[in-house]
PDB file of N, CA and C in Angstrom:
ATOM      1  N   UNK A   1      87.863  87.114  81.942  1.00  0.00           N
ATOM      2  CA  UNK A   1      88.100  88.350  82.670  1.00  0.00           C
ATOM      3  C   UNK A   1      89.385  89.014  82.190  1.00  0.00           C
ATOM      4  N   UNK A   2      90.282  88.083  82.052  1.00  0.00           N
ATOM      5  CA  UNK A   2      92.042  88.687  81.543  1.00  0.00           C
ATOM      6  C   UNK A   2      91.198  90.013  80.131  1.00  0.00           C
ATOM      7  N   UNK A   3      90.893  89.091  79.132  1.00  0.00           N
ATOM      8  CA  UNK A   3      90.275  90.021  78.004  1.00  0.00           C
ATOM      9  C   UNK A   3      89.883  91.009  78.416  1.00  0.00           C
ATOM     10  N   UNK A   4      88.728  91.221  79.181  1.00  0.00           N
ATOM     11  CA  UNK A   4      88.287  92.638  79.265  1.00  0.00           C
ATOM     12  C   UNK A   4      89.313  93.157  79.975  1.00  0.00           C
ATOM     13  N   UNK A   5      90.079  93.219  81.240  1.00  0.00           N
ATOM     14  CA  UNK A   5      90.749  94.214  81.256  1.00  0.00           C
ATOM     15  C   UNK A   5      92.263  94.286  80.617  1.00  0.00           C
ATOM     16  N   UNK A   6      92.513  93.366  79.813  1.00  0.00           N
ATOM     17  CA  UNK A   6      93.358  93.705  78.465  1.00  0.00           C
ATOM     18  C   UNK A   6      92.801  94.993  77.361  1.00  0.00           C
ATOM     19  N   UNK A   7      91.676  94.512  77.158  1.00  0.00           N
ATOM     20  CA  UNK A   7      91.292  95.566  76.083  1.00  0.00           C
ATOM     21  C   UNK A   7      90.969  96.949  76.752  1.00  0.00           C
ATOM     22  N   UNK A   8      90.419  97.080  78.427  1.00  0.00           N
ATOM     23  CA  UNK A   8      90.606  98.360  78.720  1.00  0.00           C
ATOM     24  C   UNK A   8      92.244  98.820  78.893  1.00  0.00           C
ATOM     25  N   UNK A   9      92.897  98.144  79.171  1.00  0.00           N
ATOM     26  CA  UNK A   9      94.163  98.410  79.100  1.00  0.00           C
ATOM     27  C   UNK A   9      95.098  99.155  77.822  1.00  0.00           C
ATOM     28  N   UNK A  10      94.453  98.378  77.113  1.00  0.00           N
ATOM     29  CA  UNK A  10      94.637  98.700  75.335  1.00  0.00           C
ATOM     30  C   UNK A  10      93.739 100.066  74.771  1.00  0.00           C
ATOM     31  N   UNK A  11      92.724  99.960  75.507  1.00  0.00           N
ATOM     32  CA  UNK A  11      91.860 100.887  74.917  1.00  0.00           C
ATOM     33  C   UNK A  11      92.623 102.676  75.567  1.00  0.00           C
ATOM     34  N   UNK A  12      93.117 102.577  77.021  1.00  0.00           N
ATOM     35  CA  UNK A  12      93.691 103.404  77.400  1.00  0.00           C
ATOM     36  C   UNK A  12      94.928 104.071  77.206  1.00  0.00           C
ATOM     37  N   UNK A  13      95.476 102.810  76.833  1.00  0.00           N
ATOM     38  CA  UNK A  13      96.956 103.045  76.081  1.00  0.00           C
ATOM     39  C   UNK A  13      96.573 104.003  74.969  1.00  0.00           C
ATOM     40  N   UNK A  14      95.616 103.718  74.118  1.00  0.00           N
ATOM     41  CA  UNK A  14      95.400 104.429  72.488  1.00  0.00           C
ATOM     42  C   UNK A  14      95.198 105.221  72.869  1.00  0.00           C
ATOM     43  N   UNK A  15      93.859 105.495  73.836  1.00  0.00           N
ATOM     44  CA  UNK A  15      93.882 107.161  74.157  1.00  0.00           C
ATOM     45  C   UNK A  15      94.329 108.115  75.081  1.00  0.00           C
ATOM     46  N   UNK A  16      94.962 107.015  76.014  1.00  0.00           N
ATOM     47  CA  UNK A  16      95.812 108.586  76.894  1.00  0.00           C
ATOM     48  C   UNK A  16      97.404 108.538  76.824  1.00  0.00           C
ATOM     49  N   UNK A  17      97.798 107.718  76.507  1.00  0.00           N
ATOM     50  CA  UNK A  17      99.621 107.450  76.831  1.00  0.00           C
ATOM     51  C   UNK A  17      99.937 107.679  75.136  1.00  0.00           C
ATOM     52  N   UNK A  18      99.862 107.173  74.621  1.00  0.00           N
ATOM     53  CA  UNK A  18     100.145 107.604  72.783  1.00  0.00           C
ATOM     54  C   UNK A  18     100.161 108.779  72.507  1.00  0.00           C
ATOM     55  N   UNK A  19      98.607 109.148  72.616  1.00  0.00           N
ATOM     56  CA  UNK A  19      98.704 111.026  72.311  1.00  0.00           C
ATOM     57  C   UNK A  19      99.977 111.665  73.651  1.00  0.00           C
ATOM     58  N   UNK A  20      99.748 111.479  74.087  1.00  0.00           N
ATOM     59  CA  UNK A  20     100.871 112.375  75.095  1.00  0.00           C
ATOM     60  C   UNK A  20     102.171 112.183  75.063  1.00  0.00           C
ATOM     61  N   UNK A  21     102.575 110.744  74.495  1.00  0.00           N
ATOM     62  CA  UNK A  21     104.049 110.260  74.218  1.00  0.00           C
ATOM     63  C   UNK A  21     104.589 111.259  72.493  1.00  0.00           C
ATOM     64  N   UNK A  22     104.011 110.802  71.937  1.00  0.00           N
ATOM     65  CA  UNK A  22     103.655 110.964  70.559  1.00  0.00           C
ATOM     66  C   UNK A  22     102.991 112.220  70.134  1.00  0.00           C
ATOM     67  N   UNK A  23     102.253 112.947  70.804  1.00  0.00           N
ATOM     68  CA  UNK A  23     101.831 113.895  70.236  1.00  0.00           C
ATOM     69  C   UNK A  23     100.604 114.271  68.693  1.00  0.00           C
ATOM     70  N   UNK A  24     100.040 114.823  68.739  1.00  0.00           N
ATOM     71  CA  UNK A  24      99.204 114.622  67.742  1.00  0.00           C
ATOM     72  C   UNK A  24      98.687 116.009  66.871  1.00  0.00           C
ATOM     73  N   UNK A  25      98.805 116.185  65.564  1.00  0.00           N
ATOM     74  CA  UNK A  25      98.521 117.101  64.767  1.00  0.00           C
ATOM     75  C   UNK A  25      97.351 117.696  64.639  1.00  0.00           C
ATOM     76  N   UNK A  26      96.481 116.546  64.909  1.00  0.00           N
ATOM     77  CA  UNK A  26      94.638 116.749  64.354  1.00  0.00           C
ATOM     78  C   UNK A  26      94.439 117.468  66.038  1.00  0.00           C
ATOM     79  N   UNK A  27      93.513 118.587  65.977  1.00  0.00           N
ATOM     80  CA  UNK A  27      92.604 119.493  66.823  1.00  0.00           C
ATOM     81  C   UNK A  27      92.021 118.541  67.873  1.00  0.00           C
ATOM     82  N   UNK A  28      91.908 118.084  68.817  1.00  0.00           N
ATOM     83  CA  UNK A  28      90.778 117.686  69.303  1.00  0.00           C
ATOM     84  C   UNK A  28      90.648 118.408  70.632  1.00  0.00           C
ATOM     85  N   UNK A  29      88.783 118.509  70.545  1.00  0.00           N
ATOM     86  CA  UNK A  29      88.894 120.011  71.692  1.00  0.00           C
ATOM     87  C   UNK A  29      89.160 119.134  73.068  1.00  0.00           C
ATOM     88  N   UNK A  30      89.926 119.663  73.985  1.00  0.00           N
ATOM     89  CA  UNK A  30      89.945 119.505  75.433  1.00  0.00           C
ATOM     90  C   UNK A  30      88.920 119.036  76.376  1.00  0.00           C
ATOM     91  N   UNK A  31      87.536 119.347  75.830  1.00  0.00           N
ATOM     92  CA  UNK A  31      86.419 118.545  76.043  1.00  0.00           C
ATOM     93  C   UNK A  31      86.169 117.621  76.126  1.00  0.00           C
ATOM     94  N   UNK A  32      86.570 116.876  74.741  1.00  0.00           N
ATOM     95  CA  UNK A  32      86.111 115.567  74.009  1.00  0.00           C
ATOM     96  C   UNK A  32      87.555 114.854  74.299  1.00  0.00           C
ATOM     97  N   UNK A  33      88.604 115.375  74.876  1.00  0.00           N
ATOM     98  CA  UNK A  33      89.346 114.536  75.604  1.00  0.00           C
ATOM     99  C   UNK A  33      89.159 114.298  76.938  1.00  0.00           C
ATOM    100  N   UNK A  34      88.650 115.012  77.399  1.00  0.00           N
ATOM    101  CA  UNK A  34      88.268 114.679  78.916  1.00  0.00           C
ATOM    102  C   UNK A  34      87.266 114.077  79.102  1.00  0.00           C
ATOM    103  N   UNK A  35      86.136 113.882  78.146  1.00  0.00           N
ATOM    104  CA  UNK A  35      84.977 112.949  77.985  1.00  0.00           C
ATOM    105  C   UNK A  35      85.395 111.610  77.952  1.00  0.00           C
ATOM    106  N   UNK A  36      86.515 111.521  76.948  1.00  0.00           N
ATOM    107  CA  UNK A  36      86.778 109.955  76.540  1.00  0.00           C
ATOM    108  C   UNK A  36      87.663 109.738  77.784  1.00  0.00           C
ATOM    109  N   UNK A  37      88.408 110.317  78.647  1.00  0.00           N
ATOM    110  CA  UNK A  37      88.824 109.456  79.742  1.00  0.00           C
ATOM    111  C   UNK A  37      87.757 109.417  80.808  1.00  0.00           C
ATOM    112  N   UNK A  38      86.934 110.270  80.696  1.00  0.00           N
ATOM    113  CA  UNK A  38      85.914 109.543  81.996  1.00  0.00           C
ATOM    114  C   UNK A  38      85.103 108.413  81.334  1.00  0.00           C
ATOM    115  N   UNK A  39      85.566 108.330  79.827  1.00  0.00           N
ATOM    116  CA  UNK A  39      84.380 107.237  79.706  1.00  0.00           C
ATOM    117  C   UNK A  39      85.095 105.831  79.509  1.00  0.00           C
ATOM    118  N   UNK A  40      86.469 105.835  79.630  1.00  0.00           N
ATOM    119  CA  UNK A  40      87.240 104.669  79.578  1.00  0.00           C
ATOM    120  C   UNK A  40      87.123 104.330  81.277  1.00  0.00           C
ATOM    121  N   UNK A  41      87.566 105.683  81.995  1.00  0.00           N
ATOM    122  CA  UNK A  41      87.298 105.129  83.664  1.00  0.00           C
ATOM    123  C   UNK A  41      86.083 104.503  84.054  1.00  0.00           C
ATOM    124  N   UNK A  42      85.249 105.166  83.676  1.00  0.00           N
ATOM    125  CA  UNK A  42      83.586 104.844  83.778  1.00  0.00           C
ATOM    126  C   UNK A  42      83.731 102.968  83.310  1.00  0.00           C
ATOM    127  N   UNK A  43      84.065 102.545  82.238  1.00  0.00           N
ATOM    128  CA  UNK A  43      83.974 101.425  81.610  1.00  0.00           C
ATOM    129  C   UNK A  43      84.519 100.339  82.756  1.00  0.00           C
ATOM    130  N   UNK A  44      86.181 100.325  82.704  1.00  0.00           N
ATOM    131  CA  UNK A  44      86.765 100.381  83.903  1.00  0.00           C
ATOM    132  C   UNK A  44      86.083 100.131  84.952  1.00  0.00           C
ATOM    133  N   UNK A  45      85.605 100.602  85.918  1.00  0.00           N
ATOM    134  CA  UNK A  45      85.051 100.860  86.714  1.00  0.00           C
ATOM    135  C   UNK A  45      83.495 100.041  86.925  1.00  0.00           C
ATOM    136  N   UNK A  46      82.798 100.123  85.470  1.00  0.00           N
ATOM    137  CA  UNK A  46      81.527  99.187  86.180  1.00  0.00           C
ATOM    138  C   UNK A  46      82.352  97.923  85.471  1.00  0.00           C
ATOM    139  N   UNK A  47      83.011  97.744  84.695  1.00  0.00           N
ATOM    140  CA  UNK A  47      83.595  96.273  83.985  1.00  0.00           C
ATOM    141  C   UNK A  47      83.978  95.760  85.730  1.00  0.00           C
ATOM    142  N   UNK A  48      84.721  96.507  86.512  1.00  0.00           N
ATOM    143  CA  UNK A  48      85.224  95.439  87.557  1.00  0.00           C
ATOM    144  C   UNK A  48      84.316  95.626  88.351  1.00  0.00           C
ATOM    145  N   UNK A  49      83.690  96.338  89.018  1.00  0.00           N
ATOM    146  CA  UNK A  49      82.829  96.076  89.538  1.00  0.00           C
ATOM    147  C   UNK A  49      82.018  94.556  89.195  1.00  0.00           C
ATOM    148  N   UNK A  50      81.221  95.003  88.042  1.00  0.00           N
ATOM    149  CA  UNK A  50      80.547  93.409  87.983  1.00  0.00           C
ATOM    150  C   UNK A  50      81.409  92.015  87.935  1.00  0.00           C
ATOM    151  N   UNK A  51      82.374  91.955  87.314  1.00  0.00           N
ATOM    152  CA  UNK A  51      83.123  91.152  87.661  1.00  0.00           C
ATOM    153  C   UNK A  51      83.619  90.863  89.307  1.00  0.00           C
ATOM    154  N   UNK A  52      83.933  91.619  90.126  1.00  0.00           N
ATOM    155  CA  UNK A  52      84.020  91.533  91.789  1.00  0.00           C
ATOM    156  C   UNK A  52      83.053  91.043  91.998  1.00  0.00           C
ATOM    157  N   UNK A  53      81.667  91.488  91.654  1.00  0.00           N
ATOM    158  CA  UNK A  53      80.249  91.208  92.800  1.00  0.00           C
ATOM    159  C   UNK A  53      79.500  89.907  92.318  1.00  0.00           C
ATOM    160  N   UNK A  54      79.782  89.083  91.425  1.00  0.00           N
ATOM    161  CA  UNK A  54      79.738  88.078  90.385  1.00  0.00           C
ATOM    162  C   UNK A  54      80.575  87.159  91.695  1.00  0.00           C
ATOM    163  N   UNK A  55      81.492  87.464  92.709  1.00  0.00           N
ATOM    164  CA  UNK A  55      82.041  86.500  92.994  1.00  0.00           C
ATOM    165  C   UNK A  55      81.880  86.578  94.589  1.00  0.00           C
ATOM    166  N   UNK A  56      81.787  88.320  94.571  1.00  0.00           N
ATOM    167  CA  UNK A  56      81.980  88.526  96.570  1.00  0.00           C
ATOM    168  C   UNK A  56      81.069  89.655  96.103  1.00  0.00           C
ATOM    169  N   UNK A  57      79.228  89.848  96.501  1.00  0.00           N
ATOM    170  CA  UNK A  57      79.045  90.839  96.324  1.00  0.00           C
ATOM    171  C   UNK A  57      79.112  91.710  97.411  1.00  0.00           C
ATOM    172  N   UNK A  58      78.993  91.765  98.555  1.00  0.00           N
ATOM    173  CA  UNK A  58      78.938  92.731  99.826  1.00  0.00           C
ATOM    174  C   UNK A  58      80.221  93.007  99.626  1.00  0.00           C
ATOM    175  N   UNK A  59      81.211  92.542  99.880  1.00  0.00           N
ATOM    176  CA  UNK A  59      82.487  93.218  99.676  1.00  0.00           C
ATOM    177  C   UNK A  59      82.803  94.221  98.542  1.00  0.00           C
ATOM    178  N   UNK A  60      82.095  94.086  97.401  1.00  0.00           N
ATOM    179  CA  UNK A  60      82.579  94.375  95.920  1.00  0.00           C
ATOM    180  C   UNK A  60      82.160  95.407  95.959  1.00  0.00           C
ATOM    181  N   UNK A  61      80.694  95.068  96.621  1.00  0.00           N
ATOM    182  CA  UNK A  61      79.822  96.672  96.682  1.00  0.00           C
ATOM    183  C   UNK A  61      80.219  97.860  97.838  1.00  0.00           C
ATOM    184  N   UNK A  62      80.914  97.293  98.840  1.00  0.00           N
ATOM    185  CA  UNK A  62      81.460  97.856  99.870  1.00  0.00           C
ATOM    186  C   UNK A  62      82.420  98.787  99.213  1.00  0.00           C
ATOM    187  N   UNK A  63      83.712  98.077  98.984  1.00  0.00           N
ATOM    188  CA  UNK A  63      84.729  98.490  98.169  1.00  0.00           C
ATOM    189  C   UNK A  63      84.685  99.332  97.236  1.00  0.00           C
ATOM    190  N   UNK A  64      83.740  99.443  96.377  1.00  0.00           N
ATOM    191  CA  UNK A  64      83.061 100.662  95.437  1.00  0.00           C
ATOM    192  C   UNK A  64      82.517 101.531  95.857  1.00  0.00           C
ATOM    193  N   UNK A  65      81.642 101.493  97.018  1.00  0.00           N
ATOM    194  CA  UNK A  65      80.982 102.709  97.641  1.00  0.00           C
ATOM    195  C   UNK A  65      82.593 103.379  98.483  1.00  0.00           C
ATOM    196  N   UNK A  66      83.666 102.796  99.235  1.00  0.00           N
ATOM    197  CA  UNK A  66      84.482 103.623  99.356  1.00  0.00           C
ATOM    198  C   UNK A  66      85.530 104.364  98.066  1.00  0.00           C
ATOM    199  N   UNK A  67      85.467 104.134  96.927  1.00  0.00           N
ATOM    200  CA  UNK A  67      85.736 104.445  95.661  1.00  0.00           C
ATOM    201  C   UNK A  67      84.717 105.811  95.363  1.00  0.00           C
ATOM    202  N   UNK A  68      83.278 105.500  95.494  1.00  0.00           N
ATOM    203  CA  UNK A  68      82.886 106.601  95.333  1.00  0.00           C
ATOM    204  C   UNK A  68      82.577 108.116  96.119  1.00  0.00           C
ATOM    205  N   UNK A  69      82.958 107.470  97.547  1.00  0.00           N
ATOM    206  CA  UNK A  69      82.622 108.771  98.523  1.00  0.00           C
ATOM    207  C   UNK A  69      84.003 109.185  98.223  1.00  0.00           C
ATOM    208  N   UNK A  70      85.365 108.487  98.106  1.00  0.00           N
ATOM    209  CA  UNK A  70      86.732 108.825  97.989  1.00  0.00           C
ATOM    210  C   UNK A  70      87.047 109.499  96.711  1.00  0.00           C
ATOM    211  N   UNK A  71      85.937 109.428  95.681  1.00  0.00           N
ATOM    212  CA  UNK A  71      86.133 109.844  94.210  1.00  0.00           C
ATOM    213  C   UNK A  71      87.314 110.878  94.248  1.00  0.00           C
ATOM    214  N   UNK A  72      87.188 112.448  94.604  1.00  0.00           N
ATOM    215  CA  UNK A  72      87.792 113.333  94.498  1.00  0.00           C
ATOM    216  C   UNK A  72      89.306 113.729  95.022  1.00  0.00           C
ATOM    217  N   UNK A  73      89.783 112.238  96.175  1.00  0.00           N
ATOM    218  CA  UNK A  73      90.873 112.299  97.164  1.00  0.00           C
ATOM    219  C   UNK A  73      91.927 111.540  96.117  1.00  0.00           C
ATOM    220  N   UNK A  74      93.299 112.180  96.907  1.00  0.00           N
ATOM    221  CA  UNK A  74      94.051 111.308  96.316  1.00  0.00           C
ATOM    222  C   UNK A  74      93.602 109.745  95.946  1.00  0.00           C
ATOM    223  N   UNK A  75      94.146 109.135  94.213  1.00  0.00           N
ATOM    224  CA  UNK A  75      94.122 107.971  93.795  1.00  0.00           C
ATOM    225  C   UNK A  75      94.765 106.434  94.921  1.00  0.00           C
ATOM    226  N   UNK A  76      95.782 107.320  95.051  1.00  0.00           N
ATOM    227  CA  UNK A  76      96.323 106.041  95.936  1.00  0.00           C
ATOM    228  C   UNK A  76      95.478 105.701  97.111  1.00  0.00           C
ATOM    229  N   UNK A  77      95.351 106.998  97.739  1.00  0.00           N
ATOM    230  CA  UNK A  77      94.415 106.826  98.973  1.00  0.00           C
ATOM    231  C   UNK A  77      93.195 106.139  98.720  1.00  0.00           C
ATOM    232  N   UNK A  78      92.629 106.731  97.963  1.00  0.00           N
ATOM    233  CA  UNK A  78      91.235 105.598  97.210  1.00  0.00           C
ATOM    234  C   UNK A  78      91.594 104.260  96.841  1.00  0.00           C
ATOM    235  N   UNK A  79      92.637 103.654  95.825  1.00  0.00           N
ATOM    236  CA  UNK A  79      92.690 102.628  95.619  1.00  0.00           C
ATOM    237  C   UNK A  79      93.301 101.709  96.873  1.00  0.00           C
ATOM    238  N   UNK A  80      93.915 102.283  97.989  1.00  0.00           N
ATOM    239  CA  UNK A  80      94.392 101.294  99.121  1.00  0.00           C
ATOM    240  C   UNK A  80      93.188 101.671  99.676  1.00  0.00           C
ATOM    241  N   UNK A  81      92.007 102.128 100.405  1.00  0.00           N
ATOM    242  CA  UNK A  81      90.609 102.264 101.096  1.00  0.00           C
ATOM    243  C   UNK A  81      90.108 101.311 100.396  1.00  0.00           C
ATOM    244  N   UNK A  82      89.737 101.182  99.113  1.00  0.00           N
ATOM    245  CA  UNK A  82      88.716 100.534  99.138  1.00  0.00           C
ATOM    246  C   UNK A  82      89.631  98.946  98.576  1.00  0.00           C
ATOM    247  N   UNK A  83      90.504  99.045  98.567  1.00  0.00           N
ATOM    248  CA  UNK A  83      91.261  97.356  98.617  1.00  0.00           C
ATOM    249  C   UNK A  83      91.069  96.650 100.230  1.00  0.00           C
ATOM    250  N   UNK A  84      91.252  97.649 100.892  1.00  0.00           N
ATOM    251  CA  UNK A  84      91.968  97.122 102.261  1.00  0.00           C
ATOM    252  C   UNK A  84      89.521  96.789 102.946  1.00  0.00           C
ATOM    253  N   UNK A  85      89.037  97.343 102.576  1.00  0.00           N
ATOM    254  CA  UNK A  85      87.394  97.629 102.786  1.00  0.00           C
ATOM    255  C   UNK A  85      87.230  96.379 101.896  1.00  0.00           C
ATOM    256  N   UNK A  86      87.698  95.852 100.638  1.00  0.00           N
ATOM    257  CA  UNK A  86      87.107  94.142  99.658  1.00  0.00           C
ATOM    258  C   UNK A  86      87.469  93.063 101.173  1.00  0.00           C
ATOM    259  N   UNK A  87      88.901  93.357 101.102  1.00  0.00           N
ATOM    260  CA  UNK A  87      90.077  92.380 102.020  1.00  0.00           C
ATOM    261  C   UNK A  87      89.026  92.219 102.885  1.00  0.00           C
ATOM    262  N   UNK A  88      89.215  93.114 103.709  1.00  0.00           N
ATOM    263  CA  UNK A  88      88.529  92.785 105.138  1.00  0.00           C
ATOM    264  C   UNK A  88      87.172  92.502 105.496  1.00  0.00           C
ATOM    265  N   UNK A  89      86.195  92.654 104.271  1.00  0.00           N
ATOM    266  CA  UNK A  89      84.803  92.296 104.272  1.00  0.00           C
ATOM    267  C   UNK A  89      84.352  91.074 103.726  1.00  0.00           C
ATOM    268  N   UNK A  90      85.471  90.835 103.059  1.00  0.00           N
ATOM    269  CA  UNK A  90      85.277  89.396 102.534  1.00  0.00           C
ATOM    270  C   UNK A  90      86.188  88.532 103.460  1.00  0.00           C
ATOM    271  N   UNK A  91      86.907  88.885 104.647  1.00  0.00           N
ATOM    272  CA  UNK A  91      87.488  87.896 105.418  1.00  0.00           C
ATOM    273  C   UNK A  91      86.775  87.945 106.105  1.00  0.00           C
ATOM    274  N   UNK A  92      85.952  88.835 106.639  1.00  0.00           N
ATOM    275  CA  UNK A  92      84.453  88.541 108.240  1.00  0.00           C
ATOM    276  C   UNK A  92      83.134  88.207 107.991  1.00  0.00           C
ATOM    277  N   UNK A  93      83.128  88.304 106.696  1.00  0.00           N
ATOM    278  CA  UNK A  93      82.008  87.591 105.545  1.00  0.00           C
ATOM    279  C   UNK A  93      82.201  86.296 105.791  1.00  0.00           C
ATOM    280  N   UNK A  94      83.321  85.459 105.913  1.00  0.00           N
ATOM    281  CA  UNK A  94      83.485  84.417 105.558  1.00  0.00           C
ATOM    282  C   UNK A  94      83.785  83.635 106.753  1.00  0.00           C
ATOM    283  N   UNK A  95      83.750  84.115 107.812  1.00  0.00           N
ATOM    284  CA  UNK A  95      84.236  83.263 109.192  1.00  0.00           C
ATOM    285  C   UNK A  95      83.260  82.372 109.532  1.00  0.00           C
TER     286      UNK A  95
END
């Protein structure tokens, strides 16, 4: 599990923090940059997923469905909803 989200880690670094630190000469349209970060999130995103539901699935799947109704809201707000929605479904899951 470390690996895969090392290499999304790595994979994100190359394409969003480099070009923006660093800057870049070659054209690339605004499009095809906004493609490749939804498709690193996208990756991201079902990579942990299956990895979560592999171990706790009602929770995992819980936790993702508040990820996706939350899609458009603040990040933080989404990532503490659907942490605090794993937590607590996998502690009354388990009593």
């Amino acid at each position: 599990m470390i690996e895969g989200v090392g290499l999304l880690l790595l994979i994100s670094i190359i394409v969003r923090v480099i070009p923006s630190l660093v800057g870049t000469s070659i054209r690339i349209p605004q499009r095809a940059i906004d493609l490749i970060s939804i498709a690193v999130f996208v990756n991201m995103f079902v990579y942990c997923f299956f990895s979560e539901a592999s171990k706790e699935a009602v929770p995992a799947a819980l936790a993702f469905a508040v990820i996706l109704i939350l899609f458009r809201w603040n990040l933080l707000v989404t990532i503490f909803a659907s942490t605090l929605t794993f937590v607590l479904s996998a502690h009354f899951l388990h009593l």
